[in-house]
N, C-alpha and C. Protein backbone atom coordinates (compact mmCIF):
# COMPACT_ATOMS: atom_id res chain seq x y z
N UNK A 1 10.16 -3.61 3.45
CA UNK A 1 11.34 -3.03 4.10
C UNK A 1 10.93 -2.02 5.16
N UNK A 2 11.87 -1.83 6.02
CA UNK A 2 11.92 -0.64 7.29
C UNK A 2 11.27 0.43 6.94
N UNK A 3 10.47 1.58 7.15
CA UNK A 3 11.02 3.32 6.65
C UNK A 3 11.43 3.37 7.75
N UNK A 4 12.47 4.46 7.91
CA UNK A 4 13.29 5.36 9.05
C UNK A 4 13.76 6.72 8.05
N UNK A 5 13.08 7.90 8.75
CA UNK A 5 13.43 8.91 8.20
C UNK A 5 13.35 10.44 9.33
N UNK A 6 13.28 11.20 8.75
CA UNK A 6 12.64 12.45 9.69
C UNK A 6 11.79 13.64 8.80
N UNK A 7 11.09 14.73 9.53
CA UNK A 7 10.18 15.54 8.78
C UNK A 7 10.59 16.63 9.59
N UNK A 8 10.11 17.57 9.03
CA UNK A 8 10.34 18.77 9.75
C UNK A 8 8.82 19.53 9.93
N UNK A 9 8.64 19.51 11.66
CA UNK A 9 7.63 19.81 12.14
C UNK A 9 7.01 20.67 13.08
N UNK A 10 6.62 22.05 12.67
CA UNK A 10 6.34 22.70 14.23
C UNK A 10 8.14 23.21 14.08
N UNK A 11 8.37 22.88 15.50
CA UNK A 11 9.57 23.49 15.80
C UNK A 11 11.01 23.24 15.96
N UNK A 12 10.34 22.01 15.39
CA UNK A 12 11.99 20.56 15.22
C UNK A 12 11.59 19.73 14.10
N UNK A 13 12.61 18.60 14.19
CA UNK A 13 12.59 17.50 13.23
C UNK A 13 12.09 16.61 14.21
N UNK A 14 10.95 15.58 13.41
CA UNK A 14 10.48 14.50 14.16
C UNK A 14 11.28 12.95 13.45
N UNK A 15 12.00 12.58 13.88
CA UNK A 15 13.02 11.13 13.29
C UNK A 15 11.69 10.05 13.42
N UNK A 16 11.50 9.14 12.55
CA UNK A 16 10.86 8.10 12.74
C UNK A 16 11.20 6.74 12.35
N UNK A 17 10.97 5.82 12.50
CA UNK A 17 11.31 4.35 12.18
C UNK A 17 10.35 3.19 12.12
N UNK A 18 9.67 2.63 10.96
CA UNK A 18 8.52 1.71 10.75
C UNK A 18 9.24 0.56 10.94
N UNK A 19 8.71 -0.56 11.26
CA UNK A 19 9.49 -1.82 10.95
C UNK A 19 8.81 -2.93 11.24
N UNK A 20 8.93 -4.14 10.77
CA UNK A 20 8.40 -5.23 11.25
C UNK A 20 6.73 -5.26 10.49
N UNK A 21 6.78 -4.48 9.23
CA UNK A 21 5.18 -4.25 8.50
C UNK A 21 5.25 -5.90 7.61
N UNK A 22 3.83 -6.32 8.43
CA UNK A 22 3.68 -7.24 8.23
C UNK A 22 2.11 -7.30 7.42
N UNK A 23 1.52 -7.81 6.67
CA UNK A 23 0.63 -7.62 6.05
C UNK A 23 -0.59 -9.04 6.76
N UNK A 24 -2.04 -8.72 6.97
CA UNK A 24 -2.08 -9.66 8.25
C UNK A 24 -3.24 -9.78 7.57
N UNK A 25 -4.10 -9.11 7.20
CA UNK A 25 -5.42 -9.78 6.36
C UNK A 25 -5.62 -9.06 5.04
N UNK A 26 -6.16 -9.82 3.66
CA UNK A 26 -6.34 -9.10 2.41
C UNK A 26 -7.97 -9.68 2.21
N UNK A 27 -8.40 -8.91 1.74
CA UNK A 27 -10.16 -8.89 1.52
C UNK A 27 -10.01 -8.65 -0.43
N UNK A 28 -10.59 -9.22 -0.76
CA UNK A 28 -10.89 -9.31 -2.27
C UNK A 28 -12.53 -9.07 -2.17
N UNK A 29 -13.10 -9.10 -1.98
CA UNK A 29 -14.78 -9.62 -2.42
C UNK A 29 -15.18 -9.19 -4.33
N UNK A 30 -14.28 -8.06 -4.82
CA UNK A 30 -14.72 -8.22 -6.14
C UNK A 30 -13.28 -8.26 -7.17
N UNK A 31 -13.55 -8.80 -7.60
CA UNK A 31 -12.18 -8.81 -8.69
C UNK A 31 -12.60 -9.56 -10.09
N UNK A 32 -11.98 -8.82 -11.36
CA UNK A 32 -12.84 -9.40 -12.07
C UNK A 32 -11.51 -8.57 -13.34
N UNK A 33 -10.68 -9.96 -14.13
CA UNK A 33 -9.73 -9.99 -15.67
C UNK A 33 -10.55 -9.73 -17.00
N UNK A 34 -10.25 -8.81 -17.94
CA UNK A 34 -10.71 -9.25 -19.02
C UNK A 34 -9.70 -8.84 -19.82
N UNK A 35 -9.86 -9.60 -20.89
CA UNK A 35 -9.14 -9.60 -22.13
C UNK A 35 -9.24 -7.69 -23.22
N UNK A 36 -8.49 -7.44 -23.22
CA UNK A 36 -8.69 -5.77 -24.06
C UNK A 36 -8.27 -6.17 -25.41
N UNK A 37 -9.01 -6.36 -26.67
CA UNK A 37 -8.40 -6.89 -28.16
C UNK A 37 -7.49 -6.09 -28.29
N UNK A 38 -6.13 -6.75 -28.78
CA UNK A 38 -5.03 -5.94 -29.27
C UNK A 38 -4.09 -5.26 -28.44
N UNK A 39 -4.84 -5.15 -27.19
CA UNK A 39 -4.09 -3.92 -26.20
C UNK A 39 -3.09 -5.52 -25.13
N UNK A 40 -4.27 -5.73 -24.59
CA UNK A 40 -3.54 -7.00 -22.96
C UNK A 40 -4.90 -7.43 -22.50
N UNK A 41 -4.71 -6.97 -21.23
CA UNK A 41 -5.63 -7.70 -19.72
C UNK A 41 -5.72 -6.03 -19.10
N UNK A 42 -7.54 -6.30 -19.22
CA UNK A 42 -7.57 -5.22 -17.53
C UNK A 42 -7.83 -5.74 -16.42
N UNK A 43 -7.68 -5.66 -15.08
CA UNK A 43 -7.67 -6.23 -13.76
C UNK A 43 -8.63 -4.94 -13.15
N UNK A 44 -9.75 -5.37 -12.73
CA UNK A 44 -10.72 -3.94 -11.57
C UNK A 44 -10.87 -4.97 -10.36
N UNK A 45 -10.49 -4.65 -9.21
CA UNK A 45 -10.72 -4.93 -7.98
C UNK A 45 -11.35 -3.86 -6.91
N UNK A 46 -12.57 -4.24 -6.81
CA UNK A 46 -13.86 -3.34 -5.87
C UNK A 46 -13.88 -3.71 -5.04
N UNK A 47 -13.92 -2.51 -3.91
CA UNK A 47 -14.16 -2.37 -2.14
C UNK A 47 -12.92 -3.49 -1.78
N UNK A 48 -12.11 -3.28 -1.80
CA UNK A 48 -11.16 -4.41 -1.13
C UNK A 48 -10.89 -3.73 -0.21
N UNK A 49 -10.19 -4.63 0.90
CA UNK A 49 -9.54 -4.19 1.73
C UNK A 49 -8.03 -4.97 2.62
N UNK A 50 -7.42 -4.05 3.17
CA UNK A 50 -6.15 -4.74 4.03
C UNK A 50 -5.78 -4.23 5.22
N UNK A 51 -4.90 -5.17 5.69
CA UNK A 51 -4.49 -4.82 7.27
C UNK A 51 -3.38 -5.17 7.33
N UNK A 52 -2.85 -3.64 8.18
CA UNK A 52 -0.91 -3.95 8.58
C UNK A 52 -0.87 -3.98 9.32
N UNK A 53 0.17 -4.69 10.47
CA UNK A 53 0.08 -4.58 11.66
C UNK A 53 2.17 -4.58 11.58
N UNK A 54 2.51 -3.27 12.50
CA UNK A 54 3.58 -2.43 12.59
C UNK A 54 4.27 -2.48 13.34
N UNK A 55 5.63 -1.90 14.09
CA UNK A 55 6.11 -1.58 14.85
C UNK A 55 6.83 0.11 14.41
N UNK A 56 6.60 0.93 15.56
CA UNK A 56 7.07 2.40 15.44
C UNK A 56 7.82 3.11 16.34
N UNK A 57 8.47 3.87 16.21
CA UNK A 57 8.83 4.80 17.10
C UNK A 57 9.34 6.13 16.68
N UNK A 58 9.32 7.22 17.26
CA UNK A 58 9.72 8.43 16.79
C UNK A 58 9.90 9.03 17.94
N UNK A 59 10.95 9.85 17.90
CA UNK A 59 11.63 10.77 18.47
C UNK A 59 11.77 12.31 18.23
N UNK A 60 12.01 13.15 19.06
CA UNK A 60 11.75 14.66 18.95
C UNK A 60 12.77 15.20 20.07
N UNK A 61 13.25 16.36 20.02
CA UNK A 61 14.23 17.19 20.83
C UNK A 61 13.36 16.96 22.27
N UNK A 62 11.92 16.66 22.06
CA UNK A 62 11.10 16.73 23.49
C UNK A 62 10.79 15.77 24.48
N UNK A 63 10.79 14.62 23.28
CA UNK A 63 9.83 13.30 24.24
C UNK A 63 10.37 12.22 22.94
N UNK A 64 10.08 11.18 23.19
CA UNK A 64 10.31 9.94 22.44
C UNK A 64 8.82 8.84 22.85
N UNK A 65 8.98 7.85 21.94
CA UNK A 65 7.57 6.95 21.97
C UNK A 65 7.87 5.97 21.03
N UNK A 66 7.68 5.05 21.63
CA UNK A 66 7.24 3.12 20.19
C UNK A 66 6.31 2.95 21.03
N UNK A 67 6.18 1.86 19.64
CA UNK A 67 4.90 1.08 20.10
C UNK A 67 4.22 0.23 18.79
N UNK A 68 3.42 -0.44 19.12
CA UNK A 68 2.67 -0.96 18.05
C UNK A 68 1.42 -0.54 17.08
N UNK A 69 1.19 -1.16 15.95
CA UNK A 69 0.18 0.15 15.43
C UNK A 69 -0.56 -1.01 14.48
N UNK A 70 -2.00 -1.00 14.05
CA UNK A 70 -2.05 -1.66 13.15
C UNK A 70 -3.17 -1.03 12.19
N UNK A 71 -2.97 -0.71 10.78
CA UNK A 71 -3.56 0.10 9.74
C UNK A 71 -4.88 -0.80 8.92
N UNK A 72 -5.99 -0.14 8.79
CA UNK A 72 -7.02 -0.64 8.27
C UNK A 72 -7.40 0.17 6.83
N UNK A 73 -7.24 -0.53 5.63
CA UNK A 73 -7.48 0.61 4.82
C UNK A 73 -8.03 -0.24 4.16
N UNK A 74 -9.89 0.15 3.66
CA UNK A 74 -11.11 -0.18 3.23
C UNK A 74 -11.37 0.33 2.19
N UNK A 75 -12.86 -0.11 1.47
CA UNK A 75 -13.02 0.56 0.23
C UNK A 75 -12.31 0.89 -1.12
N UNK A 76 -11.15 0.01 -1.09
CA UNK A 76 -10.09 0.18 -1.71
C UNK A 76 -10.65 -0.24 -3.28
N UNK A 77 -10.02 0.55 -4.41
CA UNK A 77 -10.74 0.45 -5.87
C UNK A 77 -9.87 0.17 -6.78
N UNK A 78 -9.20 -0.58 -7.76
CA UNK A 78 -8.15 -0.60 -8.31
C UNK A 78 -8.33 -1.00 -9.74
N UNK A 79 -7.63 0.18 -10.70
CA UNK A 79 -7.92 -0.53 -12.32
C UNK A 79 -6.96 -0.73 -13.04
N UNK A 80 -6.23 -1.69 -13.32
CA UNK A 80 -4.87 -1.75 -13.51
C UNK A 80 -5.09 -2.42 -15.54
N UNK A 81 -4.36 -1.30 -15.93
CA UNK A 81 -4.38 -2.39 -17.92
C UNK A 81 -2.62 -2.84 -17.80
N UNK A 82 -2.39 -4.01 -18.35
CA UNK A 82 -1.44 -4.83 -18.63
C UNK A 82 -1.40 -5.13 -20.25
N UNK A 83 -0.55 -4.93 -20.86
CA UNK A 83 -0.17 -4.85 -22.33
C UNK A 83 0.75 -5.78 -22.12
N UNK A 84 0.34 -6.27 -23.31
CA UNK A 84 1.20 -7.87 -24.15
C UNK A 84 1.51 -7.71 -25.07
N UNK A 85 2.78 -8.17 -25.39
CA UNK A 85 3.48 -8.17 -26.76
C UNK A 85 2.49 -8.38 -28.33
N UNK A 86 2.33 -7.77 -29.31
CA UNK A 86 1.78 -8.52 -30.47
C UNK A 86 2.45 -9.78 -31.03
N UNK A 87 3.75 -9.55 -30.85
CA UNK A 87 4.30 -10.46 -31.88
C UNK A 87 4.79 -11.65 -31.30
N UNK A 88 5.12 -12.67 -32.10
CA UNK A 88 5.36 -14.24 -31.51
C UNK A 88 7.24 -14.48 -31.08
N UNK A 89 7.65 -12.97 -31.23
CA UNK A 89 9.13 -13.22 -31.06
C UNK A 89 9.65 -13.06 -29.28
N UNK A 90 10.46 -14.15 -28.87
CA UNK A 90 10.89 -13.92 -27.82
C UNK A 90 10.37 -14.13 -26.49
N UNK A 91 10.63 -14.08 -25.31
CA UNK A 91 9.70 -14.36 -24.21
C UNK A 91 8.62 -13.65 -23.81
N UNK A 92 7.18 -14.11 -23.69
CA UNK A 92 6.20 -13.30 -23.16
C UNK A 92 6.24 -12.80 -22.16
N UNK A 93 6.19 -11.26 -22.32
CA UNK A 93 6.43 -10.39 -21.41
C UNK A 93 5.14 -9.29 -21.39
N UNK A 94 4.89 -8.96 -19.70
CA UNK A 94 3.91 -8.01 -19.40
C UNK A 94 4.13 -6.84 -18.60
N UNK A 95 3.51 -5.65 -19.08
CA UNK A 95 4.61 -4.56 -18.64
C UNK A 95 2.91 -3.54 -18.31
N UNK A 96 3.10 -2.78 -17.40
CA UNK A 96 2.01 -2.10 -16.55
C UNK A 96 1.49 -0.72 -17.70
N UNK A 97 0.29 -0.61 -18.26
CA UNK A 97 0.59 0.35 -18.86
C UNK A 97 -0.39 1.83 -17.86
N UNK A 98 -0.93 1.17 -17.45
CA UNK A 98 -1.94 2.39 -16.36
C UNK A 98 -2.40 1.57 -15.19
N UNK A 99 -2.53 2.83 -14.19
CA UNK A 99 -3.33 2.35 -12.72
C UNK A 99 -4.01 2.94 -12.35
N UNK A 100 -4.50 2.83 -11.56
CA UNK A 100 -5.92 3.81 -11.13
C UNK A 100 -6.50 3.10 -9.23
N UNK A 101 -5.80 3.97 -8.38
CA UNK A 101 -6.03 3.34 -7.19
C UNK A 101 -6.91 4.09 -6.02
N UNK A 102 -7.77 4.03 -5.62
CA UNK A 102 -8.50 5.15 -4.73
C UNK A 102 -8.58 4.24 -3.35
N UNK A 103 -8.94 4.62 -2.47
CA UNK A 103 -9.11 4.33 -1.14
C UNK A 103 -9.97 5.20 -0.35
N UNK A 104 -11.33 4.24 0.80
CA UNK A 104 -12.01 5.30 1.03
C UNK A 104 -12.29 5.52 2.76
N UNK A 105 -11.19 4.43 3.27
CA UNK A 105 -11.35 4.65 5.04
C UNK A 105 -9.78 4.26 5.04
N UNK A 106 -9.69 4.87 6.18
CA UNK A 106 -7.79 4.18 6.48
C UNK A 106 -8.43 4.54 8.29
N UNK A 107 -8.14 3.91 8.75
CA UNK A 107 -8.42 3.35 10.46
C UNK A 107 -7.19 3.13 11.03
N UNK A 108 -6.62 3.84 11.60
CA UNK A 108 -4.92 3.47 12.11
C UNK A 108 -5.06 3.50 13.71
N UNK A 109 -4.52 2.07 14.57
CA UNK A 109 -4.52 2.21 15.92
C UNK A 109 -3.36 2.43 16.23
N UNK A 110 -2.87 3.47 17.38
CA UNK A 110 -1.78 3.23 17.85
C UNK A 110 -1.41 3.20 18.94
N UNK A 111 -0.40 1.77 20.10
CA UNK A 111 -0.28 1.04 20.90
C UNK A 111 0.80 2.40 21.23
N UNK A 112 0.98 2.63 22.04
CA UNK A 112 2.24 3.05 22.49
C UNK A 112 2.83 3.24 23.84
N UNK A 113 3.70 3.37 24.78
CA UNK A 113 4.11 3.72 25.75
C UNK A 113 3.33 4.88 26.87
N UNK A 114 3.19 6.17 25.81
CA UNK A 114 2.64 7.36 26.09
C UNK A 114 1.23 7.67 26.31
C-alpha cells in the first residue's frame, strides 16, 4: 500500500507520499527449516537481500519535489520460530511465535526534479 503522511521538522511539517513500491529483486543465498520437537519449525535466512523501486514526493511551506527512488537493503538476517498445534483436533494451523530481524546496509537512490 501507499504511505502518505507528514513529520514535524526543523521549522514546519514535511507532508510525504510513497507509492507505486514495487518489490524488484529478492536474494536468498542462505535459508535453511528445521523441525523444533514439540515446539514447530524454525526458519534462519542469512545475508539476504532486496530491492524497492518507488515513487515519492514531499512537500514543505518552502519547496516541493517527486521523483523516483530505489532502496537496497543487504545483509539482511532473519530467525523466525513457527508453533504447531499438538493435538489432532481441527484445522492445522501456524501462528508466529518469535522473530528476530537485523539488517546491515540500506543504499537508497533518489531520482528527483531538484
Amino acid at each position: 500500500p501507499d504511505l502518505t503522511g507528514h513529520e514535524k521538522f526543523g521549522l514546519g511539517n514535511i507532508k510525504y507520499n510513497i507509492s507505486g513500491i514495487h518489490v524488484t529483486a529478492v536474494e536468498l543465498p542462505s535459508a535453511s527449516i528445521s523441525l523444533l520437537p514439540r515446539s514447530g519449525i524454525k526458519l534462519v535466512i542469512e545475508n539476504a537481500s532486496l530491492t524497492i523501486n518507488m515513487n515519492w514526493s514531499i512537500r514543505t511551506w518552502m519547496f516541493k519535489d517527486s521523483g523516483r527512488s530505489t532502496v537496497h537493503i543487504s545483509k539482511v538476517f532473519v530467525t523466525a520460530i513457527f508453533s504447531t498445534p499438538l493435538d489432532n483436533t481441527g484445522p492445522t494451523s501456524i501462528s508466529l511465535t518469535s522473530c528476530r530481524t537485523t539488517s546491515g546496509d540500506i543504499d537508497i537512490k533518489l531520482n528527483g526534479k531538484s
